[in-house]
C-alpha atoms as a PDB file:
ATOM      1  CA  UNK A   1      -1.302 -11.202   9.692  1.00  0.00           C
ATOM      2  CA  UNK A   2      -4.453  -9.278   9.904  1.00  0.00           C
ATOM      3  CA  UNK A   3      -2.999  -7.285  12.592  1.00  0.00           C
ATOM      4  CA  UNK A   4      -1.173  -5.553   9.350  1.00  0.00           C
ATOM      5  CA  UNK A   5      -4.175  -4.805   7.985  1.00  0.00           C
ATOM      6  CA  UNK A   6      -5.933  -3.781  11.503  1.00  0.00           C
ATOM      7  CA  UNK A   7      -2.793  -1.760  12.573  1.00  0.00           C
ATOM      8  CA  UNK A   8      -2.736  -0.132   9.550  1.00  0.00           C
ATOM      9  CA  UNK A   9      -6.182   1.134   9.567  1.00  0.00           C
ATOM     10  CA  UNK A  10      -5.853   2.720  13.045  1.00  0.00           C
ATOM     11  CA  UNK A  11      -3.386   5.024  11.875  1.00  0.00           C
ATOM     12  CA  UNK A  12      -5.287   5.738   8.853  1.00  0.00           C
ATOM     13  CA  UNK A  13      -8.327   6.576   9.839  1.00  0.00           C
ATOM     14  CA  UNK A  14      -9.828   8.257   6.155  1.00  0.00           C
ATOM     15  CA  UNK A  15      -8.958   4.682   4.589  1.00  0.00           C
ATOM     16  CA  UNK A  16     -11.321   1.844   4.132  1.00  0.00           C
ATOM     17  CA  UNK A  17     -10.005  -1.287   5.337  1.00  0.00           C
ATOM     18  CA  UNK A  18     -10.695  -2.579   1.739  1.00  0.00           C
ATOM     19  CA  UNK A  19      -8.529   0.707   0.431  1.00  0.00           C
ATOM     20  CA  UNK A  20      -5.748  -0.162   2.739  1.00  0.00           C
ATOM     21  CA  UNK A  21      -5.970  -3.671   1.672  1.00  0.00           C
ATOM     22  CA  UNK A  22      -5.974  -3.145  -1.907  1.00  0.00           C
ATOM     23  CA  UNK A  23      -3.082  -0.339  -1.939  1.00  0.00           C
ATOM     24  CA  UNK A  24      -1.533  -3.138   0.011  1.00  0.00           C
ATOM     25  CA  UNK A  25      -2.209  -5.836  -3.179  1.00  0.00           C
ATOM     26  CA  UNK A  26      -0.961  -2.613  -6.011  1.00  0.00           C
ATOM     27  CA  UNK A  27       2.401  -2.584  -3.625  1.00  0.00           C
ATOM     28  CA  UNK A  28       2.989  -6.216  -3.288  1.00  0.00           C
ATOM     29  CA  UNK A  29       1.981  -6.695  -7.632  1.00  0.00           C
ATOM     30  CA  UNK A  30       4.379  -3.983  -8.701  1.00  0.00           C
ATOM     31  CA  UNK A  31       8.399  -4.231  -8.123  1.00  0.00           C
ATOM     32  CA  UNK A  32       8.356  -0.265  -8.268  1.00  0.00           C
ATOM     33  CA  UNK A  33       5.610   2.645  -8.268  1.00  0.00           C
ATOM     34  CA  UNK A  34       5.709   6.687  -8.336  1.00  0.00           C
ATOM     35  CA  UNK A  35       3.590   8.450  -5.979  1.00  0.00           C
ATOM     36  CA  UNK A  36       1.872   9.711  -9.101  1.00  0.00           C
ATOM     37  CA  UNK A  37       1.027   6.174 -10.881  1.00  0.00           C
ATOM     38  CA  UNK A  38      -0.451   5.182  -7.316  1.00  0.00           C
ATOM     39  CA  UNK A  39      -2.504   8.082  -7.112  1.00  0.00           C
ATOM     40  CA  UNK A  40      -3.980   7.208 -11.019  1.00  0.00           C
ATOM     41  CA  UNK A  41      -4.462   3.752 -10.117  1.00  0.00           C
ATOM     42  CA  UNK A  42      -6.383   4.049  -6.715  1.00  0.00           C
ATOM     43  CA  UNK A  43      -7.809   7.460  -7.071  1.00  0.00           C
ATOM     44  CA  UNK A  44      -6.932   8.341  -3.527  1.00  0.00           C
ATOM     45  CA  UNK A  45      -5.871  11.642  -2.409  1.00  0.00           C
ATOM     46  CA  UNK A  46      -2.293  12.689  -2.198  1.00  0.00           C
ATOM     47  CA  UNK A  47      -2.339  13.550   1.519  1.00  0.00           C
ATOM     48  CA  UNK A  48      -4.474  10.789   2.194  1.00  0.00           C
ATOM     49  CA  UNK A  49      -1.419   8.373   0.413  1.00  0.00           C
ATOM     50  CA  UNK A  50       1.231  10.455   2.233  1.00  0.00           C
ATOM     51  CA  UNK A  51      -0.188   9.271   5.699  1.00  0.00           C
ATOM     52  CA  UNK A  52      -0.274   5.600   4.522  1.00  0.00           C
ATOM     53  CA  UNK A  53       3.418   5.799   3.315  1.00  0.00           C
ATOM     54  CA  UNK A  54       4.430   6.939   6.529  1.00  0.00           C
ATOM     55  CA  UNK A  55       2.460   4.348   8.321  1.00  0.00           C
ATOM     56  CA  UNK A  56       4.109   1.340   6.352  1.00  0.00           C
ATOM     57  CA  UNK A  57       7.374   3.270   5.753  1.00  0.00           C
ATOM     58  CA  UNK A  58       9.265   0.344   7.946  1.00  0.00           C
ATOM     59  CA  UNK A  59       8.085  -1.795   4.882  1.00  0.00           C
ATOM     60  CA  UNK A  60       9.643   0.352   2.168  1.00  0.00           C
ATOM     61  CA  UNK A  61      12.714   1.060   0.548  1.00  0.00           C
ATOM     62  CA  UNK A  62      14.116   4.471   1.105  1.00  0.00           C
ATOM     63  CA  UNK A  63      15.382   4.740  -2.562  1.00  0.00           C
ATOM     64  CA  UNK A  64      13.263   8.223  -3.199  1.00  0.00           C
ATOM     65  CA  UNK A  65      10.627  10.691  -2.403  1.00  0.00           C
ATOM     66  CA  UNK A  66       8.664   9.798  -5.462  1.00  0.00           C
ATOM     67  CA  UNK A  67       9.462   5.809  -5.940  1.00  0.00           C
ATOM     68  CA  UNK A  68       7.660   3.147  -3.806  1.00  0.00           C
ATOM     69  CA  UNK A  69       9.099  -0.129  -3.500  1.00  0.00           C
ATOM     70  CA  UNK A  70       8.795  -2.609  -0.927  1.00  0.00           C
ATOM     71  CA  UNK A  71      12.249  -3.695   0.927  1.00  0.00           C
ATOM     72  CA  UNK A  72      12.941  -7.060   2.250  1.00  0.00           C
ATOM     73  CA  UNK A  73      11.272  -6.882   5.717  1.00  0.00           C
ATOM     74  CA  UNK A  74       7.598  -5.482   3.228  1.00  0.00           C
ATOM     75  CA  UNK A  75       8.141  -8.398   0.754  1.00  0.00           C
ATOM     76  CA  UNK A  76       7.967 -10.937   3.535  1.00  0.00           C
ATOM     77  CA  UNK A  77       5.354  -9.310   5.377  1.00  0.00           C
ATOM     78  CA  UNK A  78       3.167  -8.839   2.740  1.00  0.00           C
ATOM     79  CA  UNK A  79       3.776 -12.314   1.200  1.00  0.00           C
ATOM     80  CA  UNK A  80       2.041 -13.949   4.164  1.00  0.00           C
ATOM     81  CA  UNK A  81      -1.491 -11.971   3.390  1.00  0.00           C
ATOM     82  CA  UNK A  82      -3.818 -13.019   0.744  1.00  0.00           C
ATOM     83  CA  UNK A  83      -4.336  -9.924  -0.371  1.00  0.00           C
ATOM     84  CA  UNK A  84      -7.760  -8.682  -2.636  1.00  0.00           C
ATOM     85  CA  UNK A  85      -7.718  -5.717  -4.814  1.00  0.00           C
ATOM     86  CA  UNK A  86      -9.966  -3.144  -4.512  1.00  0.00           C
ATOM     87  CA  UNK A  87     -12.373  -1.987  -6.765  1.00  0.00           C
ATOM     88  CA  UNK A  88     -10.814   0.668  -8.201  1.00  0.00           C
ATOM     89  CA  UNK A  89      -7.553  -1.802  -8.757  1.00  0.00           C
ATOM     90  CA  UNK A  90      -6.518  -2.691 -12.141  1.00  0.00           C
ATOM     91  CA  UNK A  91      -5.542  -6.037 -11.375  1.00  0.00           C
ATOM     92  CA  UNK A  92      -7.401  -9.254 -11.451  1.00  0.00           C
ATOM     93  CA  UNK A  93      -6.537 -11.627  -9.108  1.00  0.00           C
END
C-alpha cells in the first residue's frame, strides 16, 4: 500500500512524503476534523491542504466543505498502512 503514499505524493508535489504520511496518520486517528484544526495541527498551508483533499477526496466523506472524515472505502485503505506521524503531529504512536 505504498503506492498510496507514492501516488499521493505525485500529485502533491509541495508535500514531503513524511507530510503526506503523517496528515495521512492525523486522518486515520481522528473520526472527524475541520479544515482549520488540520491546519493548527500540521502547520501546513491552506492551499497546500486544499490540493491534498482533492487528491484523496475518493477517500472522504462528502459531509461538508469544512469537515474531514474518512468514508468507508478511506477507513479500509488507510487501515492497511502503518502509518508514522510527523513531527509536527501531536500524536504518539
Amino acid at each position: 500500500m505504498r503506492n498510496l503514499i507514492e501516488q499521493l505524493k505525485i500529485q502533491n508535489p509541495d508535500l514531503k512524503t513524511s507530510e503526506i504520511e503523517g496528515l495521512l496518520f492525523i486522518l486515520k486517528n481522528e473520526s472527524e476534523i475541520s479544515n482549520s484544526s488540520l491546519i493548527r495541527k500540521s502547520g501546513i498551508p491552506k492551499e497546500t491542504l486544499k490540493l491534498f483533499k482533492k487528491s484523496i477526496s475518493n477517500y472522504l466523506d462528502n459531509r461538508g466543505e469544512d469537515r474531514l472524515t474518512l468514508n468507508a472505502q478511506g477507513v479500509e485503505e488507510l487501515s492497511k498502512i502503518e502509518l508514522n506521524p510527523y513531527k509536527w503531529t501531536l500524536y504518539t504512536s
